[in-house]
N, C-alpha and C. Protein backbone atom coordinates (compact mmCIF):
# COMPACT_ATOMS: atom_id res chain seq x y z
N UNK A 1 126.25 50.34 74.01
CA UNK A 1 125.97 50.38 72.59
C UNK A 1 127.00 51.28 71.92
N UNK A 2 127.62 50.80 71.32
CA UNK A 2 128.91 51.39 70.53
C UNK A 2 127.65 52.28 68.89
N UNK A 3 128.36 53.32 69.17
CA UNK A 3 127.82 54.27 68.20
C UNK A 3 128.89 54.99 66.81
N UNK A 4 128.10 54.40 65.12
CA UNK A 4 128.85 54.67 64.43
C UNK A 4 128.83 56.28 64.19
N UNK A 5 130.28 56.70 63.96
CA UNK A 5 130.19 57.92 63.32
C UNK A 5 129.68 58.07 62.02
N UNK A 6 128.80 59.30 62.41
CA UNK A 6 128.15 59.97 60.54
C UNK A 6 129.30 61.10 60.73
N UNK A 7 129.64 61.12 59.52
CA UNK A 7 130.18 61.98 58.34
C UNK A 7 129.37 63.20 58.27
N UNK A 8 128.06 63.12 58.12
CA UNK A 8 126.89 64.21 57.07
C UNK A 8 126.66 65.01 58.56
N UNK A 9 126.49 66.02 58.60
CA UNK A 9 125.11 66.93 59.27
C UNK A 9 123.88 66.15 59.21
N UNK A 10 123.01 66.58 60.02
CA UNK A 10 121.34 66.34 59.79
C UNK A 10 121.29 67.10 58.71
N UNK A 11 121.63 68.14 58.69
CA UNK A 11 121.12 69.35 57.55
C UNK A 11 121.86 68.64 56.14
N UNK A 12 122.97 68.08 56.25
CA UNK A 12 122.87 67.68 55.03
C UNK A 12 122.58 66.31 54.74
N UNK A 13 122.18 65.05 55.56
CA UNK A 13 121.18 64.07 55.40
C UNK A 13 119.73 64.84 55.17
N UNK A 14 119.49 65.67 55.25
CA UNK A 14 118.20 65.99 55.19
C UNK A 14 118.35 66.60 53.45
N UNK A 15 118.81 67.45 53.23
CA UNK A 15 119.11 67.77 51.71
C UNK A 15 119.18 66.58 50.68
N UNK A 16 120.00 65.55 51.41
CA UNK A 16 120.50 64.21 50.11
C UNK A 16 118.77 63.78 50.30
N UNK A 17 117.88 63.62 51.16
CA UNK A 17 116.31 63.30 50.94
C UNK A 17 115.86 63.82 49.54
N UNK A 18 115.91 65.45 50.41
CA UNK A 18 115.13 66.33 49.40
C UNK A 18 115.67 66.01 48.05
N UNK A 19 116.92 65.84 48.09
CA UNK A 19 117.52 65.69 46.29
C UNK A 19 117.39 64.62 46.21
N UNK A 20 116.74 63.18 46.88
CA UNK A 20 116.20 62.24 46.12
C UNK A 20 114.84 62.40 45.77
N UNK A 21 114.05 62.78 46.54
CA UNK A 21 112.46 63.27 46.25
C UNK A 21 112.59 64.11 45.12
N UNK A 22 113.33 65.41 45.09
CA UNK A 22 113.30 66.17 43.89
C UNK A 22 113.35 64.93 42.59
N UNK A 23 114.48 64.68 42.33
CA UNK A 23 114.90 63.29 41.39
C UNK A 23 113.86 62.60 40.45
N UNK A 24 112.91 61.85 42.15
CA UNK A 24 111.71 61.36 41.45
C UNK A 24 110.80 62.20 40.73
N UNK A 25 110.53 63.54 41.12
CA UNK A 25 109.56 64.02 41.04
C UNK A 25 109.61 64.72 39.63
N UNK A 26 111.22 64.65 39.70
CA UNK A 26 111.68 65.39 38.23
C UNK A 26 111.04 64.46 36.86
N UNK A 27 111.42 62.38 37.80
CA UNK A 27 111.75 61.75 36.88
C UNK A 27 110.44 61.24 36.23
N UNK A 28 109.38 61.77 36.99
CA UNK A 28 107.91 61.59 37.00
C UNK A 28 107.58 63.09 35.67
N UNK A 29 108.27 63.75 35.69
CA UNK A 29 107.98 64.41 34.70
C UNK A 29 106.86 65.58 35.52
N UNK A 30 106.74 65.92 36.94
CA UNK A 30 106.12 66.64 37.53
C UNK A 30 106.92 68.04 38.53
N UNK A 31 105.88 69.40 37.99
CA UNK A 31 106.82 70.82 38.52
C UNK A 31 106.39 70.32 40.04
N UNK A 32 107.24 71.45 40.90
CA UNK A 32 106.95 71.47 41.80
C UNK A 32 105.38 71.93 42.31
N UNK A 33 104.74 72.59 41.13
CA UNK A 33 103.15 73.12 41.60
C UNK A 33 102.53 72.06 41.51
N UNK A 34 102.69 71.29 40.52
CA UNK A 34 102.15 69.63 40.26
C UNK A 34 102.14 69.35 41.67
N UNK A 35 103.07 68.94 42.16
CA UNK A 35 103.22 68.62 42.98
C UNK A 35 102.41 68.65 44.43
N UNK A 36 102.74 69.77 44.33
CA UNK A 36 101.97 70.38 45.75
C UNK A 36 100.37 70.10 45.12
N UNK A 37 99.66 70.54 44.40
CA UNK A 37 98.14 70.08 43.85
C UNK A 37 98.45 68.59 44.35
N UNK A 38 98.96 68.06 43.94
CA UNK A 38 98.56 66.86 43.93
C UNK A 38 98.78 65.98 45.72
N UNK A 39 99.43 66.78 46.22
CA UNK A 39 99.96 65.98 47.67
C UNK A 39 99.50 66.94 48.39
N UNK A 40 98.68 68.05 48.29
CA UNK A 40 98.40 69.06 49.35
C UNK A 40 98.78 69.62 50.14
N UNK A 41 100.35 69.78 49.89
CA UNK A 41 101.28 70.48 50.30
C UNK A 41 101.74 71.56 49.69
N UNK A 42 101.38 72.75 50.49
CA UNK A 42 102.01 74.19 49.76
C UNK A 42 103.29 74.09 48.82
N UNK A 43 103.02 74.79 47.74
CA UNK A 43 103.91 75.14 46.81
C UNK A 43 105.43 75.87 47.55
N UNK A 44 105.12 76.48 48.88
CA UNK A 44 106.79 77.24 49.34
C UNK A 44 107.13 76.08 49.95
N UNK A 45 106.25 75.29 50.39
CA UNK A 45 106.80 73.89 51.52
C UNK A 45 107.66 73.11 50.40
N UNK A 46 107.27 72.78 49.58
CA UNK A 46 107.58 71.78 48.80
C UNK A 46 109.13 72.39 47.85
N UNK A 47 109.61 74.18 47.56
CA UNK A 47 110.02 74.83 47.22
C UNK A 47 111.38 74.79 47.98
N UNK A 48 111.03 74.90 49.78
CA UNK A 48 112.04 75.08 50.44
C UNK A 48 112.23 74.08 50.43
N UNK A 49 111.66 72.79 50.81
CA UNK A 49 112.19 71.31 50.84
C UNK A 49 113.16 71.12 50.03
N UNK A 50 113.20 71.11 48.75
CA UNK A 50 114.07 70.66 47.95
C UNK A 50 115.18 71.78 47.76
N UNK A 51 114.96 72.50 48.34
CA UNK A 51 116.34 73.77 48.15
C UNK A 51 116.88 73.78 49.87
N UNK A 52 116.17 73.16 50.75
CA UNK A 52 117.39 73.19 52.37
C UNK A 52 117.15 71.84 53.21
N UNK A 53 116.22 71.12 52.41
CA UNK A 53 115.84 69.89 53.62
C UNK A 53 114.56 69.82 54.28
N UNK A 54 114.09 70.95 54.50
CA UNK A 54 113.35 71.18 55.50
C UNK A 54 112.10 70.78 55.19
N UNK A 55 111.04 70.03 56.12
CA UNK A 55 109.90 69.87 55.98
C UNK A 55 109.49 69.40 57.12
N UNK A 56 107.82 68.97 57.42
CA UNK A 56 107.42 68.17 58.08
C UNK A 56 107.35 66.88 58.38
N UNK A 57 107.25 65.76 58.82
CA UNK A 57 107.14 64.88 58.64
C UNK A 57 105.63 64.54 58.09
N UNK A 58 104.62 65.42 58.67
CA UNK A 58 102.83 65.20 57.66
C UNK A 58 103.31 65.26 56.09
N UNK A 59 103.77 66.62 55.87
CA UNK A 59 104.10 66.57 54.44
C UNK A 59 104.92 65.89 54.01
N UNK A 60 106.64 65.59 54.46
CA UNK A 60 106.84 64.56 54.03
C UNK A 60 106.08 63.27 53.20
N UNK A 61 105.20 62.65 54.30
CA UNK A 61 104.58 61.83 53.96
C UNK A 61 103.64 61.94 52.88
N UNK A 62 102.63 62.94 52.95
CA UNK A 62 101.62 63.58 51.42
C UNK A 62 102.13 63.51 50.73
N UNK A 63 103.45 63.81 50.60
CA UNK A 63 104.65 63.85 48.90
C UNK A 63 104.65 62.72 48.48
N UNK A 64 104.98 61.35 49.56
CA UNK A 64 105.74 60.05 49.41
C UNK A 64 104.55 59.30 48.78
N UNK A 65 103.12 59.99 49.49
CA UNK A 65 102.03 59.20 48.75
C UNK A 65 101.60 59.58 47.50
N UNK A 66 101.68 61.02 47.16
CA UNK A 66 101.57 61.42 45.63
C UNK A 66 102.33 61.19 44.71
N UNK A 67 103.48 60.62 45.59
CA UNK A 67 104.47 59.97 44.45
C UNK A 67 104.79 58.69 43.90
N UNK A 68 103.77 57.70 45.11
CA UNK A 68 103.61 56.92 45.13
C UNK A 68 104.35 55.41 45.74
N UNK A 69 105.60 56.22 46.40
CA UNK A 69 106.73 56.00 47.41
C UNK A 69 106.18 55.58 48.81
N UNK A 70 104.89 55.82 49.13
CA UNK A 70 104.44 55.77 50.23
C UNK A 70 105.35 54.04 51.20
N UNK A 71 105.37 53.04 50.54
CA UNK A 71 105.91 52.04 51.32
C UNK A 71 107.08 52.72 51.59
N UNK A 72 107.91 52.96 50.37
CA UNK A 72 109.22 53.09 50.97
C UNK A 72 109.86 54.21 52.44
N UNK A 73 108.80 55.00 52.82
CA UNK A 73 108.98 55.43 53.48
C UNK A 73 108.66 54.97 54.57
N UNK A 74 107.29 53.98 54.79
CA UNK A 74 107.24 53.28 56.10
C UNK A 74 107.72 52.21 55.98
N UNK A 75 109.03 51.84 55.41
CA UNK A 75 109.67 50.96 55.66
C UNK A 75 111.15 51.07 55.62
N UNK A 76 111.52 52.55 55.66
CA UNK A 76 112.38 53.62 56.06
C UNK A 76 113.39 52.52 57.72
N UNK A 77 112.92 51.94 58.33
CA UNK A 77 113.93 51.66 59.70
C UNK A 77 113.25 50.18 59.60
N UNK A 78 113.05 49.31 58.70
CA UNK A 78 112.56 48.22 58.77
C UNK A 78 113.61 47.24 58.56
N UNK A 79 114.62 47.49 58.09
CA UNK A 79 115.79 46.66 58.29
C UNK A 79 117.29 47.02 59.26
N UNK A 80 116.67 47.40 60.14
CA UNK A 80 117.08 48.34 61.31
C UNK A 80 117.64 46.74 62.19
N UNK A 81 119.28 46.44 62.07
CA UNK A 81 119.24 45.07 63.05
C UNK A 81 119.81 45.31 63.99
N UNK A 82 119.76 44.41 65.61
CA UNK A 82 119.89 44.46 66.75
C UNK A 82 121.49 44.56 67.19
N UNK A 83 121.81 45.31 67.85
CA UNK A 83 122.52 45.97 68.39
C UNK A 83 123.25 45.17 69.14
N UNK A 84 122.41 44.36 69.61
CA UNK A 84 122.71 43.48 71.13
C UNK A 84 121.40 42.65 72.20
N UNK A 85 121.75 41.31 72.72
CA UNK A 85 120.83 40.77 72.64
C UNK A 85 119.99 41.97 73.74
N UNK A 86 120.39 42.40 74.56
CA UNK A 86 119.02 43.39 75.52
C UNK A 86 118.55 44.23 74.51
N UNK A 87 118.81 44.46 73.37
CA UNK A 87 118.01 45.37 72.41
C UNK A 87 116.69 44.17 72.18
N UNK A 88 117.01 42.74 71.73
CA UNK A 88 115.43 41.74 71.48
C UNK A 88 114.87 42.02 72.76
N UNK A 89 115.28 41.90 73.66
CA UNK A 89 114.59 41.63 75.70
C UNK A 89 113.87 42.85 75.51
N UNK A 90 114.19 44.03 75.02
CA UNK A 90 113.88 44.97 75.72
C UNK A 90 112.16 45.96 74.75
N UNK A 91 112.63 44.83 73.52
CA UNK A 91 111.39 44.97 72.40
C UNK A 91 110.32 44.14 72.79
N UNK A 92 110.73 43.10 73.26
CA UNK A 92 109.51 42.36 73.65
C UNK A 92 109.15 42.40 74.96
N UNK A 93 109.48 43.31 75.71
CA UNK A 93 108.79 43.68 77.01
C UNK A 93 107.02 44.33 76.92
């Protein structure tokens, strides 16, 4: 399996997230305390997220549903295509 090079860090794929989540959340017209009330995710979680990346994947998800993003995130690797045919063989085992 031939592997493409990334460019980004994790740390900074993880930031370009947070600064799209921030984005929405801005574009929703909601603070970050909004926020957290509303997705039940601490106000520092949600604070550091959008200032280094960092989060959980639980919270992650609480955000995506208070924001109402929830598909787009489980459908995050859904157009994910095959590599090679032992990648189909090896899914349908």
């Amino acid at each position: 399996m031939s592997r493409k090079y990334i460019w980004e860090t994790p740390e900074e794929i993880n930031r370009g997230i947070a600064n799209k989540i921030k984005n929405i959340r801005k574009r929703r017209k909601l603070s970050q305390l909004a926020l957290s009330e509303l997705s039940g995710v601490s106000y520092g979680s949600i604070k550091r997220f959008e200032a280094t990346g960092d989060i959980s994947l639980k919270s992650l998800t609480r955000i995506a549903i208070a924001l109402n993003i929830a598909d787009d995130l489980k459908n995050i690797f859904s157009d994910i295509e095959y590599s090679s045919l032992q990648e189909v063989i090896n899914e349908n085992r």
